[in-house]
Protein backbone atom coordinates (compact mmCIF):
# COMPACT_ATOMS: atom_id res chain seq x y z
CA UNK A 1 0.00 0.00 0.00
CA UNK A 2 1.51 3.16 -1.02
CA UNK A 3 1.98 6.09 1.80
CA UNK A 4 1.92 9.75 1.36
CA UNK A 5 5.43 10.70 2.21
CA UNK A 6 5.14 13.85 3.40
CA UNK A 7 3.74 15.30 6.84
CA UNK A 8 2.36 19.19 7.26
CA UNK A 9 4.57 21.55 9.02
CA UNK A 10 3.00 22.84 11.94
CA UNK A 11 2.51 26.54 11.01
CA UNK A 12 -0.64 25.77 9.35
CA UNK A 13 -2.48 28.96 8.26
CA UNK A 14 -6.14 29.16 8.16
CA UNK A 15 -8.26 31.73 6.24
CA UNK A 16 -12.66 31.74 6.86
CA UNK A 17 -14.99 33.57 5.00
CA UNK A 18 -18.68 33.14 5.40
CA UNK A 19 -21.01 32.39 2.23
CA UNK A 20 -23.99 35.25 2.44
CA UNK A 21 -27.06 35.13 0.10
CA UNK A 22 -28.01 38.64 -0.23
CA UNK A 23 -31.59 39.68 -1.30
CA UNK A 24 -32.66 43.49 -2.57
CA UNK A 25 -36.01 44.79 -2.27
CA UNK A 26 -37.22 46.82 -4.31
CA UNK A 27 -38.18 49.34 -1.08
CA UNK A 28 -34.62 49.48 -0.24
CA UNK A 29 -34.69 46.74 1.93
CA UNK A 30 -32.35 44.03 1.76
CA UNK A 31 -32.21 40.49 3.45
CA UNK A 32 -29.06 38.22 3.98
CA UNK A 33 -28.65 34.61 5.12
CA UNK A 34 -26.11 31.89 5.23
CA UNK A 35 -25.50 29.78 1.87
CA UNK A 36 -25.82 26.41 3.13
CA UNK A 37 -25.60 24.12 6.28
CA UNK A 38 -21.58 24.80 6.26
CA UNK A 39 -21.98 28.58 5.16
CA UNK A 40 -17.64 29.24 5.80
CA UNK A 41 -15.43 28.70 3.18
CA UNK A 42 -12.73 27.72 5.00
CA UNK A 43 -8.78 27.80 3.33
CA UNK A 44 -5.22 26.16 4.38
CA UNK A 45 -1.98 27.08 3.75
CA UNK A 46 -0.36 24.25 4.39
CA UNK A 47 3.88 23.19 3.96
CA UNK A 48 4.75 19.84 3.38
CA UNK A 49 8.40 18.59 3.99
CA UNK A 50 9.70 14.76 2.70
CA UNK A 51 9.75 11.82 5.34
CA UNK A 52 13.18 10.17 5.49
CA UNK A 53 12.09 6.93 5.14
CA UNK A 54 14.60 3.72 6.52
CA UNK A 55 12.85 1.02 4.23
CA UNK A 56 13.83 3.01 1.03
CA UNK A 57 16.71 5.05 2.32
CA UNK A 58 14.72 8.06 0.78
């Protein structure tokens, strides 16, 4: 079974921004609500660094 070789730093970076629906009225009024059960886009920066690994001497 192959293995992902690599592990995440640990200065993982996280960026959140909430999905809004936004409605107009014609009045001037306007209405907003969350897009969705998980309404927050969520984004990682992550690093990855190579595993030394002893079986393949990589």
């Amino acid at each position: 079974m192959e293995r992902f070789p690599f592990t995440p730093d640990y200065g993982a970076q996280q960026q959140a921004q909430p999905c809004i629906l936004k409605a107009q009225f014609g009045d001037g009024y306007s209405q907003r609500a969350e897009d969705g059960l998980r309404a927050t886009l969520q984004r990682w920066a992550l690093q990855f660094n190579p595993q030394w690994s002893p079986k393949t001497g990589q």
